[in-house]
C-alpha atoms as a PDB file:
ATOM      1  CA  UNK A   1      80.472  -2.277 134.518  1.00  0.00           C
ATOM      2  CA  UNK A   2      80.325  -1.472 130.856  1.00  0.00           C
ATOM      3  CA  UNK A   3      77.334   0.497 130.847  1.00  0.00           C
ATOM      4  CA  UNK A   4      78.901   2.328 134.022  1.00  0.00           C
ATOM      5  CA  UNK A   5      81.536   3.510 131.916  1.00  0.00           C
ATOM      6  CA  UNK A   6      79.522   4.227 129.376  1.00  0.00           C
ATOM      7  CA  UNK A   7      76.873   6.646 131.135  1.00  0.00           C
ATOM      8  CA  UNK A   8      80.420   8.327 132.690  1.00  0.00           C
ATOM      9  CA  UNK A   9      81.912   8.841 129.110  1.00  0.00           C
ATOM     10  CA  UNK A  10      78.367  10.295 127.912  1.00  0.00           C
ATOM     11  CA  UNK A  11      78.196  12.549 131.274  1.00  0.00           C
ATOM     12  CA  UNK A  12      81.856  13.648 130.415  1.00  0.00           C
ATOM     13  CA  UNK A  13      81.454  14.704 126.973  1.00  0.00           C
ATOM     14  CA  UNK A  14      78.329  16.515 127.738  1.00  0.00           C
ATOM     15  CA  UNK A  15      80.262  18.267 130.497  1.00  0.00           C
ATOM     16  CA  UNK A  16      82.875  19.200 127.176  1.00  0.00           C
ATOM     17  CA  UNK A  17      79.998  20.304 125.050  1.00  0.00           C
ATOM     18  CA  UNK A  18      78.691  22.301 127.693  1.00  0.00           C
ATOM     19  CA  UNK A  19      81.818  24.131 128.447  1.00  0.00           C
ATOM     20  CA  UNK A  20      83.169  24.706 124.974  1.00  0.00           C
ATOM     21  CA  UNK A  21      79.442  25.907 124.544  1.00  0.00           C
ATOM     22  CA  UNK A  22      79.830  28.089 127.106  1.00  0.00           C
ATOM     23  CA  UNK A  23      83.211  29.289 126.327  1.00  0.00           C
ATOM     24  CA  UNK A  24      83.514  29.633 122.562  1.00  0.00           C
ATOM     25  CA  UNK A  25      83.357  32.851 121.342  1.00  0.00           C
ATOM     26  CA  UNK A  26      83.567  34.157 117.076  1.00  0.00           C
ATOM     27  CA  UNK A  27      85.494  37.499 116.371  1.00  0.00           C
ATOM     28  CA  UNK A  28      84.546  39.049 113.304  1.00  0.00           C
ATOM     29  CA  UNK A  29      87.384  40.052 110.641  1.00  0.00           C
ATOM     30  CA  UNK A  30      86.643  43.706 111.504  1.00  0.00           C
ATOM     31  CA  UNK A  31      86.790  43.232 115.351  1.00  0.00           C
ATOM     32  CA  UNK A  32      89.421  42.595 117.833  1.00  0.00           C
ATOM     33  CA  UNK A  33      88.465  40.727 121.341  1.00  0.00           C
ATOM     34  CA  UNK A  34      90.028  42.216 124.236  1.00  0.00           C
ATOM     35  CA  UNK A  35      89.518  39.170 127.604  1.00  0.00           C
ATOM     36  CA  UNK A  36      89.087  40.435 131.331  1.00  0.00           C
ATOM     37  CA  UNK A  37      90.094  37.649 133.771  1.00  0.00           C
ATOM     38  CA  UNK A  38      88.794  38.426 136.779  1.00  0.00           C
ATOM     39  CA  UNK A  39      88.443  42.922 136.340  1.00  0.00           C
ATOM     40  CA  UNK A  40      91.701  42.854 134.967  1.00  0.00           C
ATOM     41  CA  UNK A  41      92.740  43.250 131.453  1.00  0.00           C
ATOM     42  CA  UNK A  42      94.846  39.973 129.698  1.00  0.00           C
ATOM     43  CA  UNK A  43      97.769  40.846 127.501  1.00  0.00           C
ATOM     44  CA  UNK A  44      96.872  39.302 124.392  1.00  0.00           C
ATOM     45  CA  UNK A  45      94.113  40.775 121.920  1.00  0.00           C
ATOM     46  CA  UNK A  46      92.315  37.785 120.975  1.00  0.00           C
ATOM     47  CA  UNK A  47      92.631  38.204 116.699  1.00  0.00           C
ATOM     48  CA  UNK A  48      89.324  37.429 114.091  1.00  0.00           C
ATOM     49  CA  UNK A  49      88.154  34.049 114.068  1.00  0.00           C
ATOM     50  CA  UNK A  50      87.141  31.287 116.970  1.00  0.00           C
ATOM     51  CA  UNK A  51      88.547  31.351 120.725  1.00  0.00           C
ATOM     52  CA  UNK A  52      87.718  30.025 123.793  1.00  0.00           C
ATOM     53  CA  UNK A  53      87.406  31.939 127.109  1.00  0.00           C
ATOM     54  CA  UNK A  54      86.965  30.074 130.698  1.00  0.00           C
ATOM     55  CA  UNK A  55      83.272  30.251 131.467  1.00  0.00           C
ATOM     56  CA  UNK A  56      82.545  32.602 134.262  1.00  0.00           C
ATOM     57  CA  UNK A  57      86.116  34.040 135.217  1.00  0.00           C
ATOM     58  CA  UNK A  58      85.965  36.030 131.350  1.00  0.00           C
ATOM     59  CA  UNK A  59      84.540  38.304 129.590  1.00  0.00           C
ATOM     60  CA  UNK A  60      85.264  39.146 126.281  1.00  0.00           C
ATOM     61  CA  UNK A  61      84.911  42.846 124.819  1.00  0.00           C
ATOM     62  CA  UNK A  62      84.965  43.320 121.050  1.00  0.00           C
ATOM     63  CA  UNK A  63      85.938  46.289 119.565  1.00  0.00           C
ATOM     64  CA  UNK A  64      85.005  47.212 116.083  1.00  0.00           C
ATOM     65  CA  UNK A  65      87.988  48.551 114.291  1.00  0.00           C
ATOM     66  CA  UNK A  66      85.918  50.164 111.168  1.00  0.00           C
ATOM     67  CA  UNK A  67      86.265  53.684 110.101  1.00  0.00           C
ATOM     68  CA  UNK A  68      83.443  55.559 112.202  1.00  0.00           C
ATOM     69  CA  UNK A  69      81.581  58.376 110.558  1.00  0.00           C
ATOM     70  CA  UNK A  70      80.592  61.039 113.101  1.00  0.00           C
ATOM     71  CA  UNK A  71      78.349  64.080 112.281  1.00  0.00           C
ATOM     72  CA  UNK A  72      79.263  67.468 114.655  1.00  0.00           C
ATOM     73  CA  UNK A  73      76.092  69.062 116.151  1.00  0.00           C
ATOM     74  CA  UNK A  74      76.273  72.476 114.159  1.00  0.00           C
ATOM     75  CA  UNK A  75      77.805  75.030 116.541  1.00  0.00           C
ATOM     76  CA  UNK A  76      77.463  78.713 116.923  1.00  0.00           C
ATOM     77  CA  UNK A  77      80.286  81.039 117.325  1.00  0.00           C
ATOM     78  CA  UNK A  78      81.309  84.485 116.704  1.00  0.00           C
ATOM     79  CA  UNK A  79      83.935  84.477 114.005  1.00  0.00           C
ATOM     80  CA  UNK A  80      87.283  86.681 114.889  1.00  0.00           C
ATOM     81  CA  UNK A  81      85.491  89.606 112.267  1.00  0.00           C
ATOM     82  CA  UNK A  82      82.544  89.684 114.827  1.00  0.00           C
ATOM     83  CA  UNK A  83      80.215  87.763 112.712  1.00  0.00           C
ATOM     84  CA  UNK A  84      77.532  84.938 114.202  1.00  0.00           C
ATOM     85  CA  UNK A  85      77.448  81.801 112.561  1.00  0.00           C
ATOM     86  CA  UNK A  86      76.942  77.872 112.878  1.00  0.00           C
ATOM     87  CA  UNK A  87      79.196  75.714 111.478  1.00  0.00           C
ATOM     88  CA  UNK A  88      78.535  71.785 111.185  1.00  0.00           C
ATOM     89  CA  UNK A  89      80.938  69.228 110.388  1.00  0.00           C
ATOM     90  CA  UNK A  90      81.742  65.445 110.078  1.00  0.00           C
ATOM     91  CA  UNK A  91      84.558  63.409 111.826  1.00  0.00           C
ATOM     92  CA  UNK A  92      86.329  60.366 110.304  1.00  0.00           C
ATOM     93  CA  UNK A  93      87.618  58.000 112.787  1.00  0.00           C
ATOM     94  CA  UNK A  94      88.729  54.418 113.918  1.00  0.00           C
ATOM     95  CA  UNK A  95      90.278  52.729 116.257  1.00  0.00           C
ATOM     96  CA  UNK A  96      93.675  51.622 116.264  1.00  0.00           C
ATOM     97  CA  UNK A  97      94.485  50.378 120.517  1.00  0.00           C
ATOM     98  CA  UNK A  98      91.755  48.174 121.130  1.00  0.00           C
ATOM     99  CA  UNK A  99      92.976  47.769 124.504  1.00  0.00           C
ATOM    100  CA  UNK A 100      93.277  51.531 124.871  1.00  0.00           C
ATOM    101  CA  UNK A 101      89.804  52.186 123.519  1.00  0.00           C
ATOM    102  CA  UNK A 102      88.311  50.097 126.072  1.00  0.00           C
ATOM    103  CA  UNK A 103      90.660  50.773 129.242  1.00  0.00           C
ATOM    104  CA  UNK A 104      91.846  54.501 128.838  1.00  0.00           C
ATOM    105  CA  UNK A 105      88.010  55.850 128.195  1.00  0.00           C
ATOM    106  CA  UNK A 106      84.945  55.056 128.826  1.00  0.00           C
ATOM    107  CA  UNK A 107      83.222  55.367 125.957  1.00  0.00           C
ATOM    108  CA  UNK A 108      85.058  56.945 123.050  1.00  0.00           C
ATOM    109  CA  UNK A 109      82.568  57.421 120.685  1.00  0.00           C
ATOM    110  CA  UNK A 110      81.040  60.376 123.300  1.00  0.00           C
ATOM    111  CA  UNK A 111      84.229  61.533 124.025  1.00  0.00           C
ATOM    112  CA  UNK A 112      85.544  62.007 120.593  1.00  0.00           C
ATOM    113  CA  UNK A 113      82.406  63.816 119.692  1.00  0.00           C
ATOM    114  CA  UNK A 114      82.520  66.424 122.505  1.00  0.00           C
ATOM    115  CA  UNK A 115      86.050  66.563 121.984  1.00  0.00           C
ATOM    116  CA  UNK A 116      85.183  67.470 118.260  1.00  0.00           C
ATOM    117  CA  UNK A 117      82.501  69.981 119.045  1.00  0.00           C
ATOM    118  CA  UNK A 118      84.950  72.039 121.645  1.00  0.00           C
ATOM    119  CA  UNK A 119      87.443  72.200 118.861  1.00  0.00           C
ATOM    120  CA  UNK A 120      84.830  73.654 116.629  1.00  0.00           C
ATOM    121  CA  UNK A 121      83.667  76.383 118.176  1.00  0.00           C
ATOM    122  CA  UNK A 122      87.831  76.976 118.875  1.00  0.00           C
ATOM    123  CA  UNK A 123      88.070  77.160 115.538  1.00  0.00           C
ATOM    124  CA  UNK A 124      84.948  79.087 114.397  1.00  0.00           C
ATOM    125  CA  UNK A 125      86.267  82.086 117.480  1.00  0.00           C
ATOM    126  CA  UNK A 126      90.533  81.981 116.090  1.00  0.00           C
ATOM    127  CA  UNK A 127      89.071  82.013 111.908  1.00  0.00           C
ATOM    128  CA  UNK A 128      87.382  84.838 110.127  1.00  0.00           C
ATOM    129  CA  UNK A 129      84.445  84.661 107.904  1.00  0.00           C
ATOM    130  CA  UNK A 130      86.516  84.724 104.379  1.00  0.00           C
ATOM    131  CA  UNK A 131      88.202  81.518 105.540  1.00  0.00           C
ATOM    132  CA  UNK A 132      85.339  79.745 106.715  1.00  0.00           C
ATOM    133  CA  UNK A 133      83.867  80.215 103.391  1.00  0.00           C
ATOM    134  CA  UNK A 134      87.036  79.792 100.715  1.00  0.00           C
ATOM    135  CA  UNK A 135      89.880  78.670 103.121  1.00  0.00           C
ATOM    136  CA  UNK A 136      88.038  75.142 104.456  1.00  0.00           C
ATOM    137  CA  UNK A 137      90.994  72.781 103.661  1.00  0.00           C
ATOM    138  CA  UNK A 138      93.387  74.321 106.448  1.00  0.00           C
ATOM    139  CA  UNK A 139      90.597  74.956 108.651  1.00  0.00           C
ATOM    140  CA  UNK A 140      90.124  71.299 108.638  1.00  0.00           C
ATOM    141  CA  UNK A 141      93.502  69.785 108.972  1.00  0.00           C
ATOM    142  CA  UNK A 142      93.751  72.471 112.011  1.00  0.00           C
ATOM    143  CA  UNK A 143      90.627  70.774 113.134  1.00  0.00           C
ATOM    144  CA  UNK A 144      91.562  67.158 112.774  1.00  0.00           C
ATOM    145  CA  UNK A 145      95.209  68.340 114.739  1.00  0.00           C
ATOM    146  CA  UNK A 146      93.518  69.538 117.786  1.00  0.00           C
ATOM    147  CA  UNK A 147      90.783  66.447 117.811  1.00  0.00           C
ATOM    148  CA  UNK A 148      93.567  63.792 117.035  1.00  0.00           C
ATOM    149  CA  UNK A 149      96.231  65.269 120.087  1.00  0.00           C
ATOM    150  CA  UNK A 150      93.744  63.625 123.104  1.00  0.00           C
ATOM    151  CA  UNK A 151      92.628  61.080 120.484  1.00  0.00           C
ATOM    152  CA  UNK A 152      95.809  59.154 120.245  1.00  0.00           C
ATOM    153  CA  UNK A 153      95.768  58.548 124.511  1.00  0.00           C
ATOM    154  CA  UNK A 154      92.435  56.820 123.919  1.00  0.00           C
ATOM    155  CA  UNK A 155      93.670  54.313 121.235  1.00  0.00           C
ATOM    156  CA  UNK A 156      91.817  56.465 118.472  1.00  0.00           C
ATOM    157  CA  UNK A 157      93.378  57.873 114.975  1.00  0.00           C
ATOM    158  CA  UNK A 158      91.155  60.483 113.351  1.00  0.00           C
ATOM    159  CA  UNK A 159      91.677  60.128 109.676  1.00  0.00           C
ATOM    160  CA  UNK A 160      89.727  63.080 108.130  1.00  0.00           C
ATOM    161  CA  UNK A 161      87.557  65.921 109.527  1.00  0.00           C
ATOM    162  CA  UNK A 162      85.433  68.012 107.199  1.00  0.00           C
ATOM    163  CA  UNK A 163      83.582  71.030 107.794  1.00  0.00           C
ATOM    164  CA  UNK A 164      80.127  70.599 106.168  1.00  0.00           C
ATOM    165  CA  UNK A 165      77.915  73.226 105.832  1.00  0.00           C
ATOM    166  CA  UNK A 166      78.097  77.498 106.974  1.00  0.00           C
ATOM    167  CA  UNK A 167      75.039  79.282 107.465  1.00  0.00           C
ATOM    168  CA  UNK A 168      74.982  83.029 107.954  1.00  0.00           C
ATOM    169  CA  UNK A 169      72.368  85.224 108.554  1.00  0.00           C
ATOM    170  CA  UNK A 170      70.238  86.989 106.004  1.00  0.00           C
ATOM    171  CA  UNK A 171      71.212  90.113 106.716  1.00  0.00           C
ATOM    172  CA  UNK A 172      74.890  88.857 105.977  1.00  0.00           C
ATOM    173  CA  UNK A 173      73.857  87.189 103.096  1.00  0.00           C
ATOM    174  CA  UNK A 174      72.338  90.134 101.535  1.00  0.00           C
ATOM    175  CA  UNK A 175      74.844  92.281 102.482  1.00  0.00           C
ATOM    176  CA  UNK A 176      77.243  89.287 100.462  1.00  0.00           C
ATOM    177  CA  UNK A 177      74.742  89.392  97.874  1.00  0.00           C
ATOM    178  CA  UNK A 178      74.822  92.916  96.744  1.00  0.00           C
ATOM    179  CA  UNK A 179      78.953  93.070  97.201  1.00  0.00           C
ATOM    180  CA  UNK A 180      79.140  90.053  94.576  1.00  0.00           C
ATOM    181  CA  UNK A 181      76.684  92.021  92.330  1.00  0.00           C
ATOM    182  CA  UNK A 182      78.574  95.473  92.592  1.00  0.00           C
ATOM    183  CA  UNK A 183      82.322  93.460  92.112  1.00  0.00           C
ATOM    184  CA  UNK A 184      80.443  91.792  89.021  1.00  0.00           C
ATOM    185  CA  UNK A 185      79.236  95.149  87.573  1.00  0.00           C
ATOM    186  CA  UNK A 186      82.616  96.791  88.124  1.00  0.00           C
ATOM    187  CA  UNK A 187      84.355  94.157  86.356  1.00  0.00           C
ATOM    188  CA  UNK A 188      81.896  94.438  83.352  1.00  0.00           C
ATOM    189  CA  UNK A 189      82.334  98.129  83.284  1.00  0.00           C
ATOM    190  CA  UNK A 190      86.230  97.380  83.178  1.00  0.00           C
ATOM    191  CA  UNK A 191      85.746  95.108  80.626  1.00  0.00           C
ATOM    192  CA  UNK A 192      83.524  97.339  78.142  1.00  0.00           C
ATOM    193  CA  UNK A 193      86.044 100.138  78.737  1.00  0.00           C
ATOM    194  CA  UNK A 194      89.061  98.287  77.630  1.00  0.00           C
ATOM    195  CA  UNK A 195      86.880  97.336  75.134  1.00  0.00           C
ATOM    196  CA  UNK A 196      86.364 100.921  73.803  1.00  0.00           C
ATOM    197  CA  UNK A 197      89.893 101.636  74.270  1.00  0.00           C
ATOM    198  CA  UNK A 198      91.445  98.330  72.181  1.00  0.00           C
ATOM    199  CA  UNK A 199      88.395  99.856  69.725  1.00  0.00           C
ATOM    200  CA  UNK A 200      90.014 103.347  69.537  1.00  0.00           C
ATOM    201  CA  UNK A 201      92.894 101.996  68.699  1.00  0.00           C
ATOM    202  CA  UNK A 202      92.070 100.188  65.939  1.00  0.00           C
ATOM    203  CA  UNK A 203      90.160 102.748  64.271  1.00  0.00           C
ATOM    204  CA  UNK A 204      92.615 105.566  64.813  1.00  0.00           C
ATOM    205  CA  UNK A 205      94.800 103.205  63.318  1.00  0.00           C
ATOM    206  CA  UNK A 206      92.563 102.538  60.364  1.00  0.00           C
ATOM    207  CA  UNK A 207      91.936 106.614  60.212  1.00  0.00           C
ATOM    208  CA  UNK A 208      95.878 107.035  59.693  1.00  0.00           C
ATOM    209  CA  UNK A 209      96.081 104.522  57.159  1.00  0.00           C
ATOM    210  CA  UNK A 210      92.807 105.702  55.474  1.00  0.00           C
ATOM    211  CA  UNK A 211      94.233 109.335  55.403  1.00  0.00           C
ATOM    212  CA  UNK A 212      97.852 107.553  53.825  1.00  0.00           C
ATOM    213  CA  UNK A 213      95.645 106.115  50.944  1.00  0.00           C
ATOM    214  CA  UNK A 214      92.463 108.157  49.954  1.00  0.00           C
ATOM    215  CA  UNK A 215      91.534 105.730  47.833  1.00  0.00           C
ATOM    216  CA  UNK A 216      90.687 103.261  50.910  1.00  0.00           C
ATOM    217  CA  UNK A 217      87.933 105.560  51.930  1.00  0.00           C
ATOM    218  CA  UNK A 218      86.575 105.644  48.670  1.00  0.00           C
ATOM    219  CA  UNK A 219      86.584 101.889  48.902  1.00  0.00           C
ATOM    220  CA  UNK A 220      85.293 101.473  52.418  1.00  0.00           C
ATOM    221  CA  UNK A 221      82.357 103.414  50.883  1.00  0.00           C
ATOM    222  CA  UNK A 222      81.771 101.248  48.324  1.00  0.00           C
ATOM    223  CA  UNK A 223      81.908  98.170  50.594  1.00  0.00           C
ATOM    224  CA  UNK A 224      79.232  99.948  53.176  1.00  0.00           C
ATOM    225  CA  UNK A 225      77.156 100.572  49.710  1.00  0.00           C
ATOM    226  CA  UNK A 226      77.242  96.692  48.793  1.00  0.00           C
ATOM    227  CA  UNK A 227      76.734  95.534  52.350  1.00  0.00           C
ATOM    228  CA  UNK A 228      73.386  97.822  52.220  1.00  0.00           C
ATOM    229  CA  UNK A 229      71.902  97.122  49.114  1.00  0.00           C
ATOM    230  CA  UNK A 230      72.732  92.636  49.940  1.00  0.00           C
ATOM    231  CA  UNK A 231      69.821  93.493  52.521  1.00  0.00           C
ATOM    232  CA  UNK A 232      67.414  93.609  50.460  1.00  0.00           C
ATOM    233  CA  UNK A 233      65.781  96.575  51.670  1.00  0.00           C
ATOM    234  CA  UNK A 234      64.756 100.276  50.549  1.00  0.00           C
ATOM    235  CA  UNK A 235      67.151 101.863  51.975  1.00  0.00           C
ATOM    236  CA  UNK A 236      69.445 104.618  50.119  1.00  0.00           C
ATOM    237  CA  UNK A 237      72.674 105.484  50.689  1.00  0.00           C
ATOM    238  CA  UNK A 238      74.174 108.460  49.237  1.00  0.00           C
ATOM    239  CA  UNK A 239      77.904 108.825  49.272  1.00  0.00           C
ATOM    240  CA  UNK A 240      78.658 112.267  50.094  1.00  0.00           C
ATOM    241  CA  UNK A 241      82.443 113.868  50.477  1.00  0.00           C
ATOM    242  CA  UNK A 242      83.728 114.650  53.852  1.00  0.00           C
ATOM    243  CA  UNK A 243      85.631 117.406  52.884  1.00  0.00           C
ATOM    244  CA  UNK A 244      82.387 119.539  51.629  1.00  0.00           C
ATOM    245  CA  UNK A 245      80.693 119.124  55.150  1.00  0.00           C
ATOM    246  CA  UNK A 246      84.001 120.991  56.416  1.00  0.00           C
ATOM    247  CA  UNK A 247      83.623 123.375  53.756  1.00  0.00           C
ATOM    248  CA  UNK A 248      80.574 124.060  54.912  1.00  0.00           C
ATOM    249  CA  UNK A 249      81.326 124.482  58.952  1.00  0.00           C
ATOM    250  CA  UNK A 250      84.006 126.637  57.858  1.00  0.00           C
ATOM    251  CA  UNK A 251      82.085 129.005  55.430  1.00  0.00           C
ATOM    252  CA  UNK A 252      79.919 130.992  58.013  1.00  0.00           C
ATOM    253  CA  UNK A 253      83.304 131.790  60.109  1.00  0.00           C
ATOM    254  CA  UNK A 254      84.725 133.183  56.676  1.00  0.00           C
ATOM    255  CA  UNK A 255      81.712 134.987  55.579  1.00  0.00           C
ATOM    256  CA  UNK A 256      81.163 136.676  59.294  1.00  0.00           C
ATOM    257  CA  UNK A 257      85.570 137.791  59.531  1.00  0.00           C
ATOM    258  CA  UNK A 258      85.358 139.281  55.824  1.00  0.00           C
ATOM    259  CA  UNK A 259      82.625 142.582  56.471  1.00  0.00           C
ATOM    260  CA  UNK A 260      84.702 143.012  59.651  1.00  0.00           C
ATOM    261  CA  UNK A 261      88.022 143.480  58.045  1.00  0.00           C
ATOM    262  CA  UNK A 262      86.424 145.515  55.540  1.00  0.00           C
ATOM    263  CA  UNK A 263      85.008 148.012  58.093  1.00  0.00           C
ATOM    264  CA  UNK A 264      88.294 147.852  59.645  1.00  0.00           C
ATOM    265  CA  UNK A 265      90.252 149.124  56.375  1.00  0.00           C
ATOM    266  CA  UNK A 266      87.830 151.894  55.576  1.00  0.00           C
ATOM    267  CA  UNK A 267      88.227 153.358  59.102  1.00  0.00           C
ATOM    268  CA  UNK A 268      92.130 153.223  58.799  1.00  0.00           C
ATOM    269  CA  UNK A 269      92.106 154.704  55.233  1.00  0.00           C
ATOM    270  CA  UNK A 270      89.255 157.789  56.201  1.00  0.00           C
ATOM    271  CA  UNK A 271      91.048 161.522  56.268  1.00  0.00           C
ATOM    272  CA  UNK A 272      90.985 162.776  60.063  1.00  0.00           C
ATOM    273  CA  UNK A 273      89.199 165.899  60.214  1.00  0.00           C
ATOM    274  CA  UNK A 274      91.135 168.447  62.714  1.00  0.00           C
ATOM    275  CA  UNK A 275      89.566 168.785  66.339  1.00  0.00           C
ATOM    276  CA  UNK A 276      87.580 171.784  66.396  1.00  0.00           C
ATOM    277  CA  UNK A 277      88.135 174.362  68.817  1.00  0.00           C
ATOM    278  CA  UNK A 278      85.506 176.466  70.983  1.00  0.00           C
ATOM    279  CA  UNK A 279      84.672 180.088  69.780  1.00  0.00           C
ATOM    280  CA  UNK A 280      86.896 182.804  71.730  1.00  0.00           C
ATOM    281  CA  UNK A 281      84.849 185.161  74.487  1.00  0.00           C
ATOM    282  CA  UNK A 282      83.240 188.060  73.779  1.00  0.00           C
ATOM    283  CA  UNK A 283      85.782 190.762  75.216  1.00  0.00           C
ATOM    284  CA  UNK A 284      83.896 192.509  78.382  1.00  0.00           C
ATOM    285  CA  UNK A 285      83.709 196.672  78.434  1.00  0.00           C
ATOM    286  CA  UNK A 286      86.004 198.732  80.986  1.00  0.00           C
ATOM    287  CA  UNK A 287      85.083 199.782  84.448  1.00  0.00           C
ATOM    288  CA  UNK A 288      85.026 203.239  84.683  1.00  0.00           C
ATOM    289  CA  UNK A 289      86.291 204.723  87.967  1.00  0.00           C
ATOM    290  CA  UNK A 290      84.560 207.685  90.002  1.00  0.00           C
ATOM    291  CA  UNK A 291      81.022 206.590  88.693  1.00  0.00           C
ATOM    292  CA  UNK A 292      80.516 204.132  91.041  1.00  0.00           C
ATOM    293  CA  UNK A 293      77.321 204.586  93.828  1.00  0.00           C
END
C-alpha cells in the first residue's frame, strides 16, 4: 500500500514538473508578454520576470519595448523648385501599446517604414532645395508629425526622425559650386574696397594734419630715411621738396602764356595805317555825233 502511494505521489509530481515545464515562461526587463487564450487577446500584459501560461490553450507574444532604429530607403523626388534629388533618412521609434502593436497591425516594423518612406517623398515634393540643405530641423519635426499621426493607432510613439544625407546631381552641384565661389569673391572685393576707403580716410586725415604742421612732413621723412637705412641695404634715399616738383609742372605753362601776351601787347600798341583806296578811272573821250557809219 505504501509503495502504491508512493509511485502515485512520484507520478503526480512529475505530472507538476511537466506542466510548470510546459507552462513557465521568462519576460525580459525590456519586453512585455501579451497571452492569447484560445485566438483571443487576455486583458492583462503579463510584466518582466517569470509567469505561467496553461499549456496548450496559450500563447504568449513578447513585445520588445526598446527604442528601434530604422534607416529610410533613400527616395527620389522633385523638390517644389523643380530640382531631382534623393533624400535618406533614419526613424527613431518604440513601442508604447503592446497590446496595440500586436492586435491593431500586423507587423509594425513594415508598416512604420512604408509609412516613413510615403512621408518622405511628401516632404521632399511640399520643400524646396534651400531647406533641404540649411532648414533640416523643421523638415524633420514635420516629418516625425505626419509618421507619428497613424503611429499612435498602432501602439507606436516615434521619438525622433532625422533626415540623413542629400545628394544632388553634378550638374547642380557645379552650378552650387561656382555660385559659392562668385558670393565668396564678391564679398572679398567688398571687403578690399572698404578697405581702401577706411585707408583714404586715414591718410586724408594725416594729409590735413601734415599740411597744419609742416614740420610733420619733414619728420615723416626722416622716419622713412631711418626705416631705410635699419635695412641694411644700398639703397639711397634722397629727400627732395614737394613744392619744387610743382614748381616745375607749373613752369612750362608760365613760360608758353608769357611770348603770347607779349605778341598780344605789341599788336594793340602798333599805329593803324589808313585803308588804302583804289586809283580813280581814267576819264573816257566824248562821242562825237554825225560821224558815225
Amino acid at each position: 500500500m505504501l509503495q502504491e502511494l508512493l509511485g502515485a505521489a512520484a507520478a503526480v509530481c512529475a505530472a507538476g514538473v511537466v506542466y510548470i515545464g510546459a507552462a513557465a515562461r521568462v519576460v525580459k526587463q525590456y519586453e512585455r508578454g501579451v497571452v492569447f487564450r484560445l485566438g483571443r487577446a487576455r486583458g492583462d500584459v503579463r510584466a518582466p520576470g517569470f509567469t505561467l501560461v496553461v499549456p496548450a490553450v496559450d500563447r504568449l507574444h513578447k513585445v520588445n519595448l526598446q527604442i528601434v532604429t530604422m534607416p529610410i530607403p533613400a527616395q527620389e523626388g522633385i523638390t517644389r523648385d523643380n530640382v531631382t534629388v534623393r533624400v535618406d533618412a533614419v526613424v527613431y521609434f518604440r513601442v508604447v501599446d503592446a497590446a496595440a502593436a500586436i492586435i491593431n497591425v500586423e507587423d509594425y516594423r513594415f508598416a512604420v517604414s512604408q509609412m516613413a518612406q510615403t512621408s518622405l517623398r511628401s516632404i521632399i515634393g511640399k520643400s524646396e532645395l534651400d531647406d533641404l540643405l540649411s532648414n533640416r530641423e523643421k523638415l524633420n519635426e514635420g516629418l516625425e508629425l505626419m509618421i507619428d499621426s497613424p503611429a499612435v493607432g498602432w501602439g507606436v510613439q516615434i521619438d525622433r526622425v532625422e533626415i540623413k544625407d542629400v545628394s544632388l546631381p553634378e550638374s547642380m552641384k557645379r552650378s552650387m559650386a561656382r555660385q559659392a565661389e562668385a558670393d565668396r569673391e564678391r564679398r572679398a572685393r567688398i571687403i578690399n574696397a572698404d578697405a581702401e576707403l577706411q585707408a583714404s580716410k586715414k591718410l586724408s586725415e594725416a594729409a590735413q594734419a601734415m599740411s597744419d604742421q609742416p614740420a610733420a612732413l619733414q619728420l615723416r621723412l626722416l622716419q622713412t630715411v631711418v626705416a631705410v637705412a635699419a635695412e641694411k641695404n644700398s639703397t639711397l634715399v634722397l629727400p627732395f621738396p614737394v613744392e619744387l616738383l610743382r614748381f616745375l609742372e607749373r613752369a612750362p605753362q608760365i613760360s608758353m602764356q608769357a611770348p603770347q601776351q607779349t605778341s598780344h601787347e605789341e599788336a594793340q600798341r602798333a599805329p593803324q595805317t589808313p585803308q588804302q583806296q583804289p586809283p580813280p578811272e581814267p576819264p573816257r573821250p566824248p562821242k562825237l555825233k554825225g560821224l558815225d557809219p
